[in-house]
N, C-alpha and C. Protein backbone atom coordinates (compact mmCIF):
# COMPACT_ATOMS: atom_id res chain seq x y z
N UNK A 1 16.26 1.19 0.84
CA UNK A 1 15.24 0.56 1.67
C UNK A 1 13.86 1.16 1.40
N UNK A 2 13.97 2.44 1.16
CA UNK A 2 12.24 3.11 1.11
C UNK A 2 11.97 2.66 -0.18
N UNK A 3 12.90 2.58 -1.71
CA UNK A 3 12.28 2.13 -2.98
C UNK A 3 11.32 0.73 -2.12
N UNK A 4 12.01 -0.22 -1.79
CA UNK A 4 11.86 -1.50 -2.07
C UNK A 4 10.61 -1.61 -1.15
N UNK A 5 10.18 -0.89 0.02
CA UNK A 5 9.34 -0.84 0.77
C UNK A 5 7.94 -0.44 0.53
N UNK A 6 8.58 0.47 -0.63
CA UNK A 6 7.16 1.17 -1.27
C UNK A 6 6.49 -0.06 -2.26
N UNK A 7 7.96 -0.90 -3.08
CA UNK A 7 7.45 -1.60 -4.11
C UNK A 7 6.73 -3.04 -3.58
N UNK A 8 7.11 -3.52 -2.60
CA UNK A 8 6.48 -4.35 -1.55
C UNK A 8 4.98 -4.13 -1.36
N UNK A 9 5.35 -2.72 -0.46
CA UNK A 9 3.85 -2.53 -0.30
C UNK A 9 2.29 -1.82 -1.17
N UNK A 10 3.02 -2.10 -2.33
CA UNK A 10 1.89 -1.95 -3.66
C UNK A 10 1.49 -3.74 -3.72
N UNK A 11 2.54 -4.63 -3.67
CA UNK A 11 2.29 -5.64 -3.88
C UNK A 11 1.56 -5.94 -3.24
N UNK A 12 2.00 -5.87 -1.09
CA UNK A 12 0.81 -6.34 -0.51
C UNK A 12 -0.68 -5.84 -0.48
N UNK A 13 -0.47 -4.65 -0.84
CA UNK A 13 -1.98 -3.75 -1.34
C UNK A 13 -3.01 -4.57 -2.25
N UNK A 14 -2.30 -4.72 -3.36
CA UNK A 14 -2.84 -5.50 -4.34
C UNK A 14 -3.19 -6.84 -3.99
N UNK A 15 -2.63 -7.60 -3.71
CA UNK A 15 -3.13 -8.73 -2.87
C UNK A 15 -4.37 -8.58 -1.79
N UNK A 16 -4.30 -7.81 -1.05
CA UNK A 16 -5.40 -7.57 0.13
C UNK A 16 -6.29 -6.81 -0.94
N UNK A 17 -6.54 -6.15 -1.52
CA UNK A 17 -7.46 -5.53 -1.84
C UNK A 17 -8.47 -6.63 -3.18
N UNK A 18 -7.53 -7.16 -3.64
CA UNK A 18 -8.21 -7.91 -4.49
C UNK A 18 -8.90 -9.26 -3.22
N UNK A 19 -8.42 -9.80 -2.32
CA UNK A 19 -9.15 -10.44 -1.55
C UNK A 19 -10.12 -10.09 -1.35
N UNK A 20 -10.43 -8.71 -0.61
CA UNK A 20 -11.67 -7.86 0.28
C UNK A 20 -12.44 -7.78 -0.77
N UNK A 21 -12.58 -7.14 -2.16
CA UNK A 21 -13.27 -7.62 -3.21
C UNK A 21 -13.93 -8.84 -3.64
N UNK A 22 -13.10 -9.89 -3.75
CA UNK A 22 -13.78 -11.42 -3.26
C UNK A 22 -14.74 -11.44 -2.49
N UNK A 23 -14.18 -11.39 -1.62
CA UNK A 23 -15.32 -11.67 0.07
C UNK A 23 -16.53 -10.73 -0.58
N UNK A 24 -16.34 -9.22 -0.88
CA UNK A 24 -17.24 -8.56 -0.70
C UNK A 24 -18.34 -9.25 -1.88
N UNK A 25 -18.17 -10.43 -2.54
CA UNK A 25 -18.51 -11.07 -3.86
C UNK A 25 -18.71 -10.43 -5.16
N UNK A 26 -17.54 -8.94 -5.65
CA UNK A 26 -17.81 -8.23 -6.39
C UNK A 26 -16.67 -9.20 -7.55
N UNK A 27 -16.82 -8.72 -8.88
CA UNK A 27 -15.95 -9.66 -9.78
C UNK A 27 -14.62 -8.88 -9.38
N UNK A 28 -13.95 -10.43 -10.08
CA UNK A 28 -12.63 -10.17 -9.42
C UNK A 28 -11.78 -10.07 -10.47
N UNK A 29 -12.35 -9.80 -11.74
CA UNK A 29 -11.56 -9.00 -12.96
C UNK A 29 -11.85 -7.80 -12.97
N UNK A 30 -12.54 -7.11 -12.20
CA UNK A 30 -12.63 -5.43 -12.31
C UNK A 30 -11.64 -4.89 -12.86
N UNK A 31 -11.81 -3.96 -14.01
CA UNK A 31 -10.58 -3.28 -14.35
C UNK A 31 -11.29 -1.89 -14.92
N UNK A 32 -11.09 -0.65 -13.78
CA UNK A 32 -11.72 0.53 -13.39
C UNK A 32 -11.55 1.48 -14.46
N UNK A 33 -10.40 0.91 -15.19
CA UNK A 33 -9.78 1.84 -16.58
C UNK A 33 -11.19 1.30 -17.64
N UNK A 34 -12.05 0.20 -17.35
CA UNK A 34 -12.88 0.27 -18.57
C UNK A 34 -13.94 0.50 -18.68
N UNK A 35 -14.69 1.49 -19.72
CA UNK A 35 -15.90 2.11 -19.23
C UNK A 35 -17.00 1.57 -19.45
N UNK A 36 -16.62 0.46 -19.39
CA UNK A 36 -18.00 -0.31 -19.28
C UNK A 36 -17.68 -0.93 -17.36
N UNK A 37 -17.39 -0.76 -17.11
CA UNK A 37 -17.13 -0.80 -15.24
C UNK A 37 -18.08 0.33 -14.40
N UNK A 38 -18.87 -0.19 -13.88
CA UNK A 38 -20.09 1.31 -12.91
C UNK A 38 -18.96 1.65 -12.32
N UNK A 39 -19.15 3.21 -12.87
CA UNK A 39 -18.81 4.17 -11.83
C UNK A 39 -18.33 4.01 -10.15
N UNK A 40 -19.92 3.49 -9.83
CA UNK A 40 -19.33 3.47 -7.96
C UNK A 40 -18.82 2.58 -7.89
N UNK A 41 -18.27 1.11 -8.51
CA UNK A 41 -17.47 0.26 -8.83
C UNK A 41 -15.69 0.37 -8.71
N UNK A 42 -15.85 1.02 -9.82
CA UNK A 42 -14.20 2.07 -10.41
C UNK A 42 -14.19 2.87 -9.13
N UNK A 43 -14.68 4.23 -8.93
CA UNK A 43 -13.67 4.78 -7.43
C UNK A 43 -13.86 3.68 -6.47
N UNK A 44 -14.53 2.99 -5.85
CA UNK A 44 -14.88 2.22 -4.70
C UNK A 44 -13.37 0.83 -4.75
N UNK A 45 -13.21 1.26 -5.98
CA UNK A 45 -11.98 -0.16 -6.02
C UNK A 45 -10.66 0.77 -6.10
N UNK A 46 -10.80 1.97 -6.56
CA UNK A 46 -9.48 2.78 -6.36
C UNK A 46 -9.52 3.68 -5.11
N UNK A 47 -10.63 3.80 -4.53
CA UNK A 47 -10.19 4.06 -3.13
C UNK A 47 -9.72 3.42 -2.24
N UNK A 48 -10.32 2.22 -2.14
CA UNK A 48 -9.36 0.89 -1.60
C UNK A 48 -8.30 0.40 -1.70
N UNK A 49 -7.94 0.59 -2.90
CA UNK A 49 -6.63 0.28 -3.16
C UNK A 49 -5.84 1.53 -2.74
N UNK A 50 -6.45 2.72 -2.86
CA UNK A 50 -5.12 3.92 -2.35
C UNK A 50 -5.12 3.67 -0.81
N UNK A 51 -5.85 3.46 -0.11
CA UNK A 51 -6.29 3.03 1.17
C UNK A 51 -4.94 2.32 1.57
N UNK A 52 -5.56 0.98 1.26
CA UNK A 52 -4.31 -0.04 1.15
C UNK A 52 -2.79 -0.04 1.24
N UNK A 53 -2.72 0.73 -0.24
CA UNK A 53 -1.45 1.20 -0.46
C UNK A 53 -0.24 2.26 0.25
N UNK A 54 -0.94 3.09 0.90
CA UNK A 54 -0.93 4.01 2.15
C UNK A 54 -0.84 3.22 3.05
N UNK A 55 -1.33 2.50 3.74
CA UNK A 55 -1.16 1.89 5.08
C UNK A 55 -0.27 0.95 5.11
N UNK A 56 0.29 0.20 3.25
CA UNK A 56 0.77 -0.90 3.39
C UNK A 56 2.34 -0.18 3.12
N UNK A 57 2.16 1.21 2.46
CA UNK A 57 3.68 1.84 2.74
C UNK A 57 4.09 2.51 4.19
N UNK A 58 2.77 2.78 5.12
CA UNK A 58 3.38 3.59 6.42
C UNK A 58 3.86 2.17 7.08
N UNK A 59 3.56 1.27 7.13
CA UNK A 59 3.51 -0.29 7.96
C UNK A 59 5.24 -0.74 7.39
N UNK A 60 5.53 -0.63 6.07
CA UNK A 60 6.53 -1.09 5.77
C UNK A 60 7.64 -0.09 5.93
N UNK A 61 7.25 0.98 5.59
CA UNK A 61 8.48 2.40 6.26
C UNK A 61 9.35 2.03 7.78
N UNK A 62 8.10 1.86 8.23
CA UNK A 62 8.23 1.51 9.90
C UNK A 62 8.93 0.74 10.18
N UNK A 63 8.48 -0.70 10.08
CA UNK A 63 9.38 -1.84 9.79
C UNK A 63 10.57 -2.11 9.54
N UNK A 64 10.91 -1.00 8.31
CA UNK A 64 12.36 -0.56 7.94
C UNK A 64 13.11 0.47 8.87
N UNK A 65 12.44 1.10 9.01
CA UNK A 65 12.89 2.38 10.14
C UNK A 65 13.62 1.04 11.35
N UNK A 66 12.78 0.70 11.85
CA UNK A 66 12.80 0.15 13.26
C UNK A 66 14.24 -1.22 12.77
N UNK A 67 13.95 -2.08 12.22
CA UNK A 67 15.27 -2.55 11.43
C UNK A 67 16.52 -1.84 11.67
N UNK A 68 16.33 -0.87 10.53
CA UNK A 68 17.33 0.10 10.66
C UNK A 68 18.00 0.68 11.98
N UNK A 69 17.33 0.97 13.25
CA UNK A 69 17.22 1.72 14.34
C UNK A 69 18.15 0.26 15.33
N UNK A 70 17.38 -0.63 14.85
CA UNK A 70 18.16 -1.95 15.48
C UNK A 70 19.40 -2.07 15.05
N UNK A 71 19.98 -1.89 14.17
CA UNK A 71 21.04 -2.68 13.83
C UNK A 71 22.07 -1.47 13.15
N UNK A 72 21.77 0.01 13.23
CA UNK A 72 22.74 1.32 13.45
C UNK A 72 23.09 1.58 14.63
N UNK A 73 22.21 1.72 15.30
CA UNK A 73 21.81 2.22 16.89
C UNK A 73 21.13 3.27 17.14
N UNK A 74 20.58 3.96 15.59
CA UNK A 74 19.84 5.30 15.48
C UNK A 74 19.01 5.06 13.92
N UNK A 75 18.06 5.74 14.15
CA UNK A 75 17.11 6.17 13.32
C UNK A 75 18.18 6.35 11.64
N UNK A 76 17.72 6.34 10.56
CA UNK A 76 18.20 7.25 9.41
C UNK A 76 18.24 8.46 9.30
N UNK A 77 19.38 8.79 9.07
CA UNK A 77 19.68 10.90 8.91
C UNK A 77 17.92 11.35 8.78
N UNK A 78 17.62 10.57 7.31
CA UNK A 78 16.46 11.42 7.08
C UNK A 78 15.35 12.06 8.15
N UNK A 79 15.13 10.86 8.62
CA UNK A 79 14.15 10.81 10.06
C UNK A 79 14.30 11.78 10.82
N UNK A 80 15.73 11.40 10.97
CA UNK A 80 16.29 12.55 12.28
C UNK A 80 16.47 14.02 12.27
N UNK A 81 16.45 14.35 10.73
CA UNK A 81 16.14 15.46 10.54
C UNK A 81 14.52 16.03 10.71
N UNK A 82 13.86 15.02 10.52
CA UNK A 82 12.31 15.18 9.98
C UNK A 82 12.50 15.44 8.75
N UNK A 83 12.83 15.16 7.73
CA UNK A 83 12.23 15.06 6.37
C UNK A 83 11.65 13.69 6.17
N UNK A 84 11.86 12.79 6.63
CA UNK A 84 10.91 11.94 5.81
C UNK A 84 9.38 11.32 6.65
């Protein structure tokens, strides 16, 4: 469940972040790996995206947790130990 949650929530990352880029009317082929891309461009699009990606794995952890919590009747070992 945590692989697939993490791999999810890169996806929804990527999706939202390339939107907010849109809106913000910046191009929407940015690709930060090339150095012809400004600087405050490149981090400003990889901070967002780590942003993203972070919130879109604590949101989906959860989700799964709580799933999980529903339909065991308890949390996952891991949890319950505090490791994860």
């Amino acid at each position: 469940m945590g692989t697939g949650s993490a791999v999810l929530a890169g996806v929804v990352a990527n999706v939202l972040v390339t939107k907010i880029w849109k809106k913000a009317g910046k191009d929407s082929t940015l690709d930060p790996r090339d150095p012809r891309t400004p600087w405050r461009d490149a981090v400003a699009f990889a901070a967002l995206t780590g942003l993203a990606a972070g919130a879109a794995k604590v949101l989906m952890t959860r989700k799964a947790a709580e799933y999980y919590e529903k339909s065991a009747g308890h949390l996952p070992q891991a949890m319950q130990e505090g490791e994860a």
